[in-house]
N, C-alpha and C. Protein backbone atom coordinates (compact mmCIF):
# COMPACT_ATOMS: atom_id res chain seq x y z
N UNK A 1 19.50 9.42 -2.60
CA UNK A 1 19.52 8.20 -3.38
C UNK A 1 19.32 7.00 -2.44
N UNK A 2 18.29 6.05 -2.95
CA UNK A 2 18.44 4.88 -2.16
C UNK A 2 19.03 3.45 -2.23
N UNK A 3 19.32 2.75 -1.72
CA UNK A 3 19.99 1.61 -1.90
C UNK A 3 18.94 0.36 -3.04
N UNK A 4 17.47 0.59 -2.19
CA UNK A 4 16.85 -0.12 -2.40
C UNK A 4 15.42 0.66 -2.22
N UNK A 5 14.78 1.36 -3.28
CA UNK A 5 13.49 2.29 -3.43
C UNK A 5 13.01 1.23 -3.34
N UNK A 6 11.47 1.80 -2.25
CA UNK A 6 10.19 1.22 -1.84
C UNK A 6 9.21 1.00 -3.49
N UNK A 7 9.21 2.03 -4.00
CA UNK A 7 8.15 1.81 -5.12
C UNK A 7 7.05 2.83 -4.47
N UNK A 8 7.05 2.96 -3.33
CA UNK A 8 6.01 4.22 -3.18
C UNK A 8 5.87 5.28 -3.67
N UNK A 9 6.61 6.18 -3.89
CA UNK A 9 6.31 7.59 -5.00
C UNK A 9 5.95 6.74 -6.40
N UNK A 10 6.44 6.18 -6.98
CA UNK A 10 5.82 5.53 -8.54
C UNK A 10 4.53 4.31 -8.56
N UNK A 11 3.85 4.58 -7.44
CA UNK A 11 2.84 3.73 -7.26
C UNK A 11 1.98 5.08 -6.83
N UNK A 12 2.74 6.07 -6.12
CA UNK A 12 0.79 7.41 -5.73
C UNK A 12 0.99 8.07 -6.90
N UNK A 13 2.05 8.58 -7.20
CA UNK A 13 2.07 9.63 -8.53
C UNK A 13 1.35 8.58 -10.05
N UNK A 14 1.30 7.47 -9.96
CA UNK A 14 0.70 6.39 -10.85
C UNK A 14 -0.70 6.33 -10.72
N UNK A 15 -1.22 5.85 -9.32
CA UNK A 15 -2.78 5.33 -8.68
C UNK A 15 -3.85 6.36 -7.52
N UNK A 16 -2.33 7.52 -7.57
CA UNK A 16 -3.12 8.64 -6.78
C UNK A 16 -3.11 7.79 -5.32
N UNK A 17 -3.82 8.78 -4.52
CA UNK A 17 -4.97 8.32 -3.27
C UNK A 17 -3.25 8.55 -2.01
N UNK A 18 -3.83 7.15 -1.34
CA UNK A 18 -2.68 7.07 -0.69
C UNK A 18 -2.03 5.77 -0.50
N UNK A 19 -1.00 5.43 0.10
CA UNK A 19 -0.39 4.31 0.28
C UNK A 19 -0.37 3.60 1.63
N UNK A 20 -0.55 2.47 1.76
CA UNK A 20 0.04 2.09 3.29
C UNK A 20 1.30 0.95 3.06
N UNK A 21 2.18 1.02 3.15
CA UNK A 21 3.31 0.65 2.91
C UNK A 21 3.81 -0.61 4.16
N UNK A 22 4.16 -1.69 4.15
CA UNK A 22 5.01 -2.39 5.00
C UNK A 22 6.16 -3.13 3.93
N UNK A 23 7.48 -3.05 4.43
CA UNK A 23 8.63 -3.85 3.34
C UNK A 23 8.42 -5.33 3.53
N UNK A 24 8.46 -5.57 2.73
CA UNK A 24 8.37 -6.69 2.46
C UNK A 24 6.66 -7.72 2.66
N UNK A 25 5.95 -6.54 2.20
CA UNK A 25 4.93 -6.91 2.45
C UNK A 25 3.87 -6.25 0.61
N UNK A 26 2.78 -6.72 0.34
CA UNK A 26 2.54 -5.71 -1.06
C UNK A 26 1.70 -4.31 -0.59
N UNK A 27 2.45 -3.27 -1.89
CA UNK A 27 1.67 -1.83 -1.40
C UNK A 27 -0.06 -2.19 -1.52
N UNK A 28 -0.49 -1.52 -0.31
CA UNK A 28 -2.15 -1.55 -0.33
C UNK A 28 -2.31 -0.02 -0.59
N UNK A 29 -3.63 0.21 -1.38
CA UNK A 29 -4.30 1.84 -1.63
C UNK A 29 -5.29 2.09 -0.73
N UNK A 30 -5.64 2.76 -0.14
CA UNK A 30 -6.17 3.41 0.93
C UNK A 30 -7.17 3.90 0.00
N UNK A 31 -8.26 4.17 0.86
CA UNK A 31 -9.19 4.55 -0.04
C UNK A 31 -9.46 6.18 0.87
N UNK A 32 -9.08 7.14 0.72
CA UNK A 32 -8.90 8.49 1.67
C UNK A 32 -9.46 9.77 0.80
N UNK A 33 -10.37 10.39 1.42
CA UNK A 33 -10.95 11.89 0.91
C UNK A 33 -9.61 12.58 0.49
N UNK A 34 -10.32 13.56 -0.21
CA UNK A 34 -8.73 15.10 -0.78
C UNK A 34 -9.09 15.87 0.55
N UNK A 35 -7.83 16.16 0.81
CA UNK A 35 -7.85 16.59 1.98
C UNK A 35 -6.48 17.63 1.99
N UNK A 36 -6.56 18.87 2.30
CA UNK A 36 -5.74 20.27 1.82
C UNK A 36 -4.54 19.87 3.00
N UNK A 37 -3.12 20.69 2.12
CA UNK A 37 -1.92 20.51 2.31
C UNK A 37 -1.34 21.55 2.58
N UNK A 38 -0.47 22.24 3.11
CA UNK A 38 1.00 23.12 3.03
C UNK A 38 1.94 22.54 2.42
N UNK A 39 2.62 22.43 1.63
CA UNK A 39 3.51 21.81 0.95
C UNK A 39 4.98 22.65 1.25
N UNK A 40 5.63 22.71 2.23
CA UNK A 40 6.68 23.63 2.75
C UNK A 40 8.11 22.70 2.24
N UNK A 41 8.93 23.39 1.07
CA UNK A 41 10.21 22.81 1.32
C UNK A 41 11.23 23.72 2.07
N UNK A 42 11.98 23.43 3.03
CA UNK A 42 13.00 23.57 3.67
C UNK A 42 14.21 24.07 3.22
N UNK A 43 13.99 23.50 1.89
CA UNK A 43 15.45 24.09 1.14
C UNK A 43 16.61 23.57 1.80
N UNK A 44 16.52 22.34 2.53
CA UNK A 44 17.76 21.69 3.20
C UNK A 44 17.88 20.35 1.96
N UNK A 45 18.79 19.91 1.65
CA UNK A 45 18.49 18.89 0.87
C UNK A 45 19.13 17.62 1.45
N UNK A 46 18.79 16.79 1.32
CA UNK A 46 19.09 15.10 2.09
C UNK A 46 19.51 13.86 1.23
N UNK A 47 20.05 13.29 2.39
CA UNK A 47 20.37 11.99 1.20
C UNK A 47 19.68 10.62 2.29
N UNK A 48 18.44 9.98 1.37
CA UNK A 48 18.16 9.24 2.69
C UNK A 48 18.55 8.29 2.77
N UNK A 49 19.69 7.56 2.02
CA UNK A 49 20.77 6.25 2.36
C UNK A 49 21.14 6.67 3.88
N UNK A 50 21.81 7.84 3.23
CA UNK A 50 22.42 8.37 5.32
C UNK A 50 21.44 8.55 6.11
N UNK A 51 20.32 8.64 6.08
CA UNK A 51 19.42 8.99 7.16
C UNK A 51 18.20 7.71 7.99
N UNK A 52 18.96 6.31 6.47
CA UNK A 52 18.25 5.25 6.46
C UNK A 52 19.35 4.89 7.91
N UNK A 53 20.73 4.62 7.27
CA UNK A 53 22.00 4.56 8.23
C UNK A 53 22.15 4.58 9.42
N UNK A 54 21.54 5.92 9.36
CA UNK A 54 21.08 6.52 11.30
C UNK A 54 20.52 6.25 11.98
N UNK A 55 19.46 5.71 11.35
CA UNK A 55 18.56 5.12 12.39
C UNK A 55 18.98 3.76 12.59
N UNK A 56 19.53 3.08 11.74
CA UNK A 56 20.13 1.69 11.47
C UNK A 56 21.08 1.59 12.59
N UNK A 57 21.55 2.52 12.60
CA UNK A 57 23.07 2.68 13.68
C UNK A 57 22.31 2.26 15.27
N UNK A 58 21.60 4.09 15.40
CA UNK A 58 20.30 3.84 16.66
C UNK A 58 20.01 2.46 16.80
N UNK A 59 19.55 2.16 16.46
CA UNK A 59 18.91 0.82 16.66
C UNK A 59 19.82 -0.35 17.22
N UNK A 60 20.75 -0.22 16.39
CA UNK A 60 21.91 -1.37 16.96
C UNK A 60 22.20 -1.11 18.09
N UNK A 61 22.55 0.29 18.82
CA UNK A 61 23.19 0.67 19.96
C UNK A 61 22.44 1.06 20.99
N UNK A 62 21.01 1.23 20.42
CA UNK A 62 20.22 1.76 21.60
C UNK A 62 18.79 1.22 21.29
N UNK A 63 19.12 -0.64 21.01
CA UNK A 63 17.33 -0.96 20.79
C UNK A 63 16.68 -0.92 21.59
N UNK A 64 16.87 -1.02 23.12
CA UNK A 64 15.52 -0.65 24.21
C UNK A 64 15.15 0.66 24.00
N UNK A 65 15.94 1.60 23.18
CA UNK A 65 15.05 3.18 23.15
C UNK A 65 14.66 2.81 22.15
N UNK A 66 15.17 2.41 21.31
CA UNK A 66 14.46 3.25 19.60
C UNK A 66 13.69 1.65 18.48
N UNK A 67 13.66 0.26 19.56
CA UNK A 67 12.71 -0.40 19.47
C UNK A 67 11.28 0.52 19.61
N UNK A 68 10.98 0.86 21.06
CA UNK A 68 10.15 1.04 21.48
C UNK A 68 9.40 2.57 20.55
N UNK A 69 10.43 3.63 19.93
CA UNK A 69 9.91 4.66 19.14
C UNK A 69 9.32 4.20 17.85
N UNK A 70 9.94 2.98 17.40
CA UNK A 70 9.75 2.47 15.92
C UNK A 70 8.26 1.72 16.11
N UNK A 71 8.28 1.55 17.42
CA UNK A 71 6.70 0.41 17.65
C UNK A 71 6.02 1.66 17.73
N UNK A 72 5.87 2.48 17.95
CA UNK A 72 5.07 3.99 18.40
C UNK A 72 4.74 4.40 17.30
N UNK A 73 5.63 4.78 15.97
CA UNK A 73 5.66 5.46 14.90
C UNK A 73 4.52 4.49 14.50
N UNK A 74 4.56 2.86 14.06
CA UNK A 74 3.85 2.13 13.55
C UNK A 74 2.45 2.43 13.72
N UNK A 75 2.17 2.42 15.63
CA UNK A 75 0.42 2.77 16.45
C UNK A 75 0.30 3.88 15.62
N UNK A 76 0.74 4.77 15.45
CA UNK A 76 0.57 6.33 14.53
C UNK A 76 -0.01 5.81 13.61
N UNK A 77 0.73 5.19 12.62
CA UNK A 77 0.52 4.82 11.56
C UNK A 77 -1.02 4.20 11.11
N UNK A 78 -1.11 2.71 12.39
CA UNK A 78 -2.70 2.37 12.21
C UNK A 78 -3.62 3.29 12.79
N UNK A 79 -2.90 4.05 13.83
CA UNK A 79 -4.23 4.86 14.56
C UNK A 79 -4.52 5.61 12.85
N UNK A 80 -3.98 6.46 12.12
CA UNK A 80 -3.83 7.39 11.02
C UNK A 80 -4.70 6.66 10.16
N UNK A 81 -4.61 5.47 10.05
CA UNK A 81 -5.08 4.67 8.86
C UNK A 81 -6.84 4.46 9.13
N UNK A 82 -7.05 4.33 10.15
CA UNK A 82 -8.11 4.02 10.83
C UNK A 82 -9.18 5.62 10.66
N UNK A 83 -8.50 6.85 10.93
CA UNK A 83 -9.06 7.91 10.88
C UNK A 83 -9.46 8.20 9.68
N UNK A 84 -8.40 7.88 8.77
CA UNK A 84 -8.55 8.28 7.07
C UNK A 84 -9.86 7.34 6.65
N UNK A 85 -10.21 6.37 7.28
CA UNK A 85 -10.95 4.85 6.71
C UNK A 85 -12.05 5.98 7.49
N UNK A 86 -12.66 5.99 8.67
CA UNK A 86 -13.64 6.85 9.17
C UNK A 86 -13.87 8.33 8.30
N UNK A 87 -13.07 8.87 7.87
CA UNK A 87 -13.53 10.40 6.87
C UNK A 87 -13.88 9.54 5.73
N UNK A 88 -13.53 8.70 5.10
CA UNK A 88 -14.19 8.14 3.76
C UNK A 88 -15.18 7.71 3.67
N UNK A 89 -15.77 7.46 5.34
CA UNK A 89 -17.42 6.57 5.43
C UNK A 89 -18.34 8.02 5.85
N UNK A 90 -17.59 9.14 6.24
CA UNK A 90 -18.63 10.21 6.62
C UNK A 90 -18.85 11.37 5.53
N UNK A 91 -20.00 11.75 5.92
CA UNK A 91 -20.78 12.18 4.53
C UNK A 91 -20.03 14.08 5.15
N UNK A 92 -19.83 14.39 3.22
CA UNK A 92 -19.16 15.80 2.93
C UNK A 92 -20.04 16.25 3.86
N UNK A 93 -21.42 16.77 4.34
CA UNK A 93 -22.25 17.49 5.05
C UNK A 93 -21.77 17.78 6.51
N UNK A 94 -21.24 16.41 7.05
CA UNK A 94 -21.28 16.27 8.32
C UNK A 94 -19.98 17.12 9.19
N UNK A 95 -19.90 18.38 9.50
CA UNK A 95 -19.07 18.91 9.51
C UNK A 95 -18.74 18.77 10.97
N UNK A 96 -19.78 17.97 12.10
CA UNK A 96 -18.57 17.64 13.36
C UNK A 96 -18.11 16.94 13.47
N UNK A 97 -18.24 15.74 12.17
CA UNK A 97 -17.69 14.38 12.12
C UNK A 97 -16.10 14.79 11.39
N UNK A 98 -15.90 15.56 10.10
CA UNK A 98 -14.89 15.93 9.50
C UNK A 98 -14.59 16.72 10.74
N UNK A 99 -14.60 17.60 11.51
CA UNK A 99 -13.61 18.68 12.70
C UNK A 99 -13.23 17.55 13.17
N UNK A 100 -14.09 16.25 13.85
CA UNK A 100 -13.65 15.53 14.99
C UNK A 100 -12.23 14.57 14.18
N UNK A 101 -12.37 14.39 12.92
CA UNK A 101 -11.84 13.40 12.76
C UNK A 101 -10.05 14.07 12.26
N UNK A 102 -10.25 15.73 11.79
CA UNK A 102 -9.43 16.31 11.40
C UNK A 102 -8.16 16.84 13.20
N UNK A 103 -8.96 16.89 13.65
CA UNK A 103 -8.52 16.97 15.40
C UNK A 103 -7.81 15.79 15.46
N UNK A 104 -7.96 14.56 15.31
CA UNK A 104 -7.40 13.39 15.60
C UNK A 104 -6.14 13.87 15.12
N UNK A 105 -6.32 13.49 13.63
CA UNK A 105 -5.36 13.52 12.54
C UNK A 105 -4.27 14.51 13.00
N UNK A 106 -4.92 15.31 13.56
CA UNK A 106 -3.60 17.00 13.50
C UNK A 106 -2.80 16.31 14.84
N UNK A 107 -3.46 16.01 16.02
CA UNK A 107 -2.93 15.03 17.51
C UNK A 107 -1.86 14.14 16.46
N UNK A 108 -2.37 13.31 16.11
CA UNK A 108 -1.22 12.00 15.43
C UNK A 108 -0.13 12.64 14.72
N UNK A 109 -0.32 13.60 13.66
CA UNK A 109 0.66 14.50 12.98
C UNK A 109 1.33 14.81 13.91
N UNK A 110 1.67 15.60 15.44
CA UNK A 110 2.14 15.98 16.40
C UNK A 110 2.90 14.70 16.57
N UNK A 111 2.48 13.70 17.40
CA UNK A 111 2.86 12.68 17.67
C UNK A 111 4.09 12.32 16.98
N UNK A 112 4.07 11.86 15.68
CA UNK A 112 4.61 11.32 14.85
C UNK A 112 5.45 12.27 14.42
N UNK A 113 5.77 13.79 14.39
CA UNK A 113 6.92 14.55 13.86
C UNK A 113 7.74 14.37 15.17
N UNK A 114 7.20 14.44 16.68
CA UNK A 114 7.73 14.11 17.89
C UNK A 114 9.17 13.19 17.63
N UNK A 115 8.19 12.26 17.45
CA UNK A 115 8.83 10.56 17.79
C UNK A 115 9.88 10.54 16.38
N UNK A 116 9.66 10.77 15.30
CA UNK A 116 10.78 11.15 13.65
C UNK A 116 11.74 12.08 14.40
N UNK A 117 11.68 12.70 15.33
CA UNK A 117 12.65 13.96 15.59
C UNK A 117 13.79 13.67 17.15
N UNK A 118 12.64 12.21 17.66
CA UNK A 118 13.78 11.40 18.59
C UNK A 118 14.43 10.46 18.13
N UNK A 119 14.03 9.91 16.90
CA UNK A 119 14.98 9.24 15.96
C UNK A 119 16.25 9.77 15.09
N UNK A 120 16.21 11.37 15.73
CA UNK A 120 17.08 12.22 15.06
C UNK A 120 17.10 12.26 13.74
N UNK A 121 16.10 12.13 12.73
CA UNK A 121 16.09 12.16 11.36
C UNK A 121 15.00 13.60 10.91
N UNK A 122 15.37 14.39 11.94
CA UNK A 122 14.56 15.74 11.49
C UNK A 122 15.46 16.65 11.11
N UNK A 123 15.22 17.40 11.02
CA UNK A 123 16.37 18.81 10.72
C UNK A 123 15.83 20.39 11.60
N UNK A 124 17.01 21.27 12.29
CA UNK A 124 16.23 22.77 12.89
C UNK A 124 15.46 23.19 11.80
N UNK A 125 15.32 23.36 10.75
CA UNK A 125 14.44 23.79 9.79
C UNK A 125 12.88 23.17 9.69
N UNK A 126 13.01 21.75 9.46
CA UNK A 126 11.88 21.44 9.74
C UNK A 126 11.21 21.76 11.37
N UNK A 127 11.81 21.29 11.88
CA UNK A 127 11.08 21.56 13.60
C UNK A 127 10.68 23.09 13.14
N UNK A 128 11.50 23.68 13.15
CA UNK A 128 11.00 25.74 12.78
C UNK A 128 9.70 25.36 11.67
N UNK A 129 9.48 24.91 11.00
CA UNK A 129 8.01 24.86 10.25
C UNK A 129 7.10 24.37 10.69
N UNK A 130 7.09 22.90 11.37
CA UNK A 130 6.54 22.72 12.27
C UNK A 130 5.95 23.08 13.80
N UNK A 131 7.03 24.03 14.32
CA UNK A 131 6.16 24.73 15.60
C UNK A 131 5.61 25.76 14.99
N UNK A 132 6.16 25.95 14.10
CA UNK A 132 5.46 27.66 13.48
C UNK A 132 4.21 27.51 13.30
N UNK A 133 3.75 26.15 12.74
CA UNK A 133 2.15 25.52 12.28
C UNK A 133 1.62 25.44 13.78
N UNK A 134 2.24 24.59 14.70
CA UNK A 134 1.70 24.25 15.86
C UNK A 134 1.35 26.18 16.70
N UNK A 135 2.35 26.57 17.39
CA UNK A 135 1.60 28.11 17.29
C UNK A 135 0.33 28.70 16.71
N UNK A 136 -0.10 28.56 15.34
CA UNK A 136 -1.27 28.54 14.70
C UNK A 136 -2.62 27.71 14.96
N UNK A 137 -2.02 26.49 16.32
CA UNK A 137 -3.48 25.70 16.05
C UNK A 137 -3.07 24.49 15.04
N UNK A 138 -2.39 24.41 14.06
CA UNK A 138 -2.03 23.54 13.42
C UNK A 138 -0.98 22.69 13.18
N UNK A 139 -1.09 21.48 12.68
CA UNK A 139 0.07 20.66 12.66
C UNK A 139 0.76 19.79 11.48
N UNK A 140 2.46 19.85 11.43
CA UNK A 140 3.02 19.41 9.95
C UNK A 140 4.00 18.66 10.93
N UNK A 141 4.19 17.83 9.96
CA UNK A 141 5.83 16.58 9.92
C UNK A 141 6.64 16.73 8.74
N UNK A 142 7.44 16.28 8.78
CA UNK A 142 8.45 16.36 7.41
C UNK A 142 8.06 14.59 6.87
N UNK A 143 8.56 14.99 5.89
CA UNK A 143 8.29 14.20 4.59
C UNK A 143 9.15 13.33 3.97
N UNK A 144 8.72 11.82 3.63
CA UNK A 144 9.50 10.95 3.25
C UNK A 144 10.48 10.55 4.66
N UNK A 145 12.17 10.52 4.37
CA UNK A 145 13.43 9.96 5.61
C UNK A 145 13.59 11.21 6.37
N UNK A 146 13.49 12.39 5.83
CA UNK A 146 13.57 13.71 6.58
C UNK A 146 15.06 13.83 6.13
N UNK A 147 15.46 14.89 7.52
CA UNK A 147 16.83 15.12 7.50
C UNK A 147 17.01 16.51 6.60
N UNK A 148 15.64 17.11 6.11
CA UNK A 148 15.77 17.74 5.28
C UNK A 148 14.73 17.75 4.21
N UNK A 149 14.23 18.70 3.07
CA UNK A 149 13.39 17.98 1.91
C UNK A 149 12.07 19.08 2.48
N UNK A 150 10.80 17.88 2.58
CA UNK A 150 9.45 18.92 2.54
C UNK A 150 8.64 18.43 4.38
N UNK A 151 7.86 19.23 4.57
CA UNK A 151 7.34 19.16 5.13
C UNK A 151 5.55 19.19 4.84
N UNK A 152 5.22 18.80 5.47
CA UNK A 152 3.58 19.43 4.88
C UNK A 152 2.41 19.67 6.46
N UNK A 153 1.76 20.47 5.94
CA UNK A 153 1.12 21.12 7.00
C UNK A 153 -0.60 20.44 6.53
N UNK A 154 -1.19 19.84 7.71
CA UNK A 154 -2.64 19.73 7.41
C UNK A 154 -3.47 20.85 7.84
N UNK A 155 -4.54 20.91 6.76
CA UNK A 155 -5.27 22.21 6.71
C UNK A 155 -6.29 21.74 6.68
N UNK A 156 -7.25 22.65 7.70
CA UNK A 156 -8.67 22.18 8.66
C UNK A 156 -9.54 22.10 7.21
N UNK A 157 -10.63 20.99 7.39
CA UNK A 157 -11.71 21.17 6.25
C UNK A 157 -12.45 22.28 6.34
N UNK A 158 -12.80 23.38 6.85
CA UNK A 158 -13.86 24.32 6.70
C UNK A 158 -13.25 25.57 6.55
N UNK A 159 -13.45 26.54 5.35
CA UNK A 159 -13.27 27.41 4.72
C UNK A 159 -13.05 28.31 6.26
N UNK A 160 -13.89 28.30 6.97
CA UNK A 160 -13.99 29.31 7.62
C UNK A 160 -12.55 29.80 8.94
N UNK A 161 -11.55 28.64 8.73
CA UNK A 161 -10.46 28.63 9.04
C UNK A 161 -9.80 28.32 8.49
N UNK A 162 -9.25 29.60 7.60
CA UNK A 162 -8.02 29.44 6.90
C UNK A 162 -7.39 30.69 7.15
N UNK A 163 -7.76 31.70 8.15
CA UNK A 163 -7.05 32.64 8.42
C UNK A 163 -5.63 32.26 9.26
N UNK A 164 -5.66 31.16 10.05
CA UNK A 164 -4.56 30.64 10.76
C UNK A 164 -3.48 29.91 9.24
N UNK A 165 -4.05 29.36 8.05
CA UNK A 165 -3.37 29.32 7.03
C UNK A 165 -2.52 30.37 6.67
N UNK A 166 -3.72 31.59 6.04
CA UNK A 166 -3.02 32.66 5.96
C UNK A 166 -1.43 32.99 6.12
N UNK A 167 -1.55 33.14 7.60
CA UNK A 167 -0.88 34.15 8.75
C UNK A 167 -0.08 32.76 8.25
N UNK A 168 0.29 31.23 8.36
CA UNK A 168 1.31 30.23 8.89
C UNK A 168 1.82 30.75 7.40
N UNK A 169 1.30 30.57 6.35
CA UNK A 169 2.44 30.66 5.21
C UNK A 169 2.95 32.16 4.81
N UNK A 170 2.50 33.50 5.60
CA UNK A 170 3.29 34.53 5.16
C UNK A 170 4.53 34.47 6.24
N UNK A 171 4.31 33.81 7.43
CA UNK A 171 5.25 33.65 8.49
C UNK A 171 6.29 32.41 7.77
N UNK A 172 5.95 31.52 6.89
CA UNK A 172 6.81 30.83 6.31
C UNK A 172 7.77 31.48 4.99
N UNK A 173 6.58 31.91 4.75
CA UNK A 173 7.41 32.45 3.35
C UNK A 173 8.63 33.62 3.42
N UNK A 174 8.32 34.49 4.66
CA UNK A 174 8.99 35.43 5.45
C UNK A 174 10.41 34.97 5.42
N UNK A 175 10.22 33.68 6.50
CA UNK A 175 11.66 32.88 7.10
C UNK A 175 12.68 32.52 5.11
N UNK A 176 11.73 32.09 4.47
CA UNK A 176 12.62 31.71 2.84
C UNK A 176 12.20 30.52 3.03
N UNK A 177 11.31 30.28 3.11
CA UNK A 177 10.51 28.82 2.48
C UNK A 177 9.61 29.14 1.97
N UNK A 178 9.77 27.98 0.75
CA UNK A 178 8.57 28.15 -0.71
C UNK A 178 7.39 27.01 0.13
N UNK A 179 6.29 27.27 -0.25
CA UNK A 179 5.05 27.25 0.32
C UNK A 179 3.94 26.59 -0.45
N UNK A 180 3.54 26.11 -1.04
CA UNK A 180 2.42 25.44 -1.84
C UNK A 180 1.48 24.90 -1.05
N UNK A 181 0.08 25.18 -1.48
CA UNK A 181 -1.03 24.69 -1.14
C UNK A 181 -1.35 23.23 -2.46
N UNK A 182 -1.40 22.16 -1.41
CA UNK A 182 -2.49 20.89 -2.74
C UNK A 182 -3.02 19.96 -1.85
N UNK A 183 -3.14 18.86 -2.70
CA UNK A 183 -4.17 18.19 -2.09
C UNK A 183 -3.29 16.80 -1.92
N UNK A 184 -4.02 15.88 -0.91
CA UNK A 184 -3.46 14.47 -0.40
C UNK A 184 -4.89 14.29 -0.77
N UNK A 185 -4.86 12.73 -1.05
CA UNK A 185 -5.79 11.94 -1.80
C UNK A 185 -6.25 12.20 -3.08
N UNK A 186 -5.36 12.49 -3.66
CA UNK A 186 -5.69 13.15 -5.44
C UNK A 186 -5.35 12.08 -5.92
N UNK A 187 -6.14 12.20 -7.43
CA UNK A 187 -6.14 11.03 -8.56
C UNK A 187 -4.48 11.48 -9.16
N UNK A 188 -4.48 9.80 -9.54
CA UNK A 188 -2.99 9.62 -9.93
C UNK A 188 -2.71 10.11 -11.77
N UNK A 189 -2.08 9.62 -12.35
CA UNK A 189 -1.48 10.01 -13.39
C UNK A 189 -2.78 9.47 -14.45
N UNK A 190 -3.27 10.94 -15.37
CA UNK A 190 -4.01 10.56 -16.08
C UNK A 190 -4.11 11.23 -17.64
N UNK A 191 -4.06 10.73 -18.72
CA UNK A 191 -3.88 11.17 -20.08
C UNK A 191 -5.62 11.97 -20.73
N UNK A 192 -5.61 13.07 -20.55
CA UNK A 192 -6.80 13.95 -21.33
C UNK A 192 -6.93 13.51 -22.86
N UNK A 193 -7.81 13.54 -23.63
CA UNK A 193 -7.59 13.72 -24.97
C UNK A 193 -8.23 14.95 -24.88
């Protein structure tokens, strides 16, 4: 439960795509390709008031460390934003432009579960899903404040590697984590007749 919800989940599950978020600033939509997921929950469950807390605490007591992680997470953030903006200008065909740009992306994913996990807002469960992906060649962070909840794994654009998929979700599903494959950059909430 939060003190004070962002509006982000009821703005992608609404407008789809993706979000770039600053508080106190207005949500912007990203304009980002569908691009395949692991959808791993942990089965740990969280409360992110407390996990907002923690880092709140960190910060007070140790801002020369965890200034400097929070400015890091951010570079992630634009480096990320910048990559997603480059796959939306390159054409479906171009398949060393999508590897090169999916390589980035998986580097920054690394990065950024790193730096969430020196902020101590990860959980042993997530890290265990996450190296399990990294072992494979591939790379996941946990999701939303952490502490618990989902993780998600990015999955290479070309069919022709998904055997490292495979093998990561029977090795997940093994451990007792539920596993879903979907998509990031999907259309938001829409009424069929």
């Amino acid at each position: 439960m939060h003190e004070s919800p962002s509006g982000i989940d009821n703005s992608v599950c609404t407008y789809g795509s993706m979000i770039e978020y600053r508080a106190e600033e207005p949500i912007f939509m990203l304009q980002v390709p569908k691009m395949k997921i692991l959808l791993v929950d942990s089965k740990v469950s969280r409360n992110t008031k407390d996990q907002v807390k923690r880092v709140e605490q960190l910060r007070k007591y140790y801002p020369t460390i965890i200034e400097p992680i929070l400015h890091s997470i951010d570079g992630v953030s634009q480096m990320a934003r910048n990559v997603f903006k480059k796959m939306h200008e390159t054409p479906e065909n171009d398949e060393d432009g999508w590897q090169s740009s999916y390589e980035e992306l998986k580097t920054l994913i690394f990065i950024n579960q790193k730096l969430l996990s020196a902020l101590t807002v990860s959980h042993p469960k997530l890290d265990t899903i996450c190296a399990d992906a990294q072992n494979l060649f591939l790379a996941g962070k946990l999701t939303g404040a952490g502490g618990g909840g989902f993780a998600y794994i990015l999955l290479p654009p070309h069919k022709k590697e998904e055997k490292n998929q495979e093998a990561l979700t029977r090795i997940l599903k093994e451990k007792g984590f539920d596993v879903i494959e979907t998509v990031l950059g999907g259309e938001g909430v829409k009424i069929d007749k």
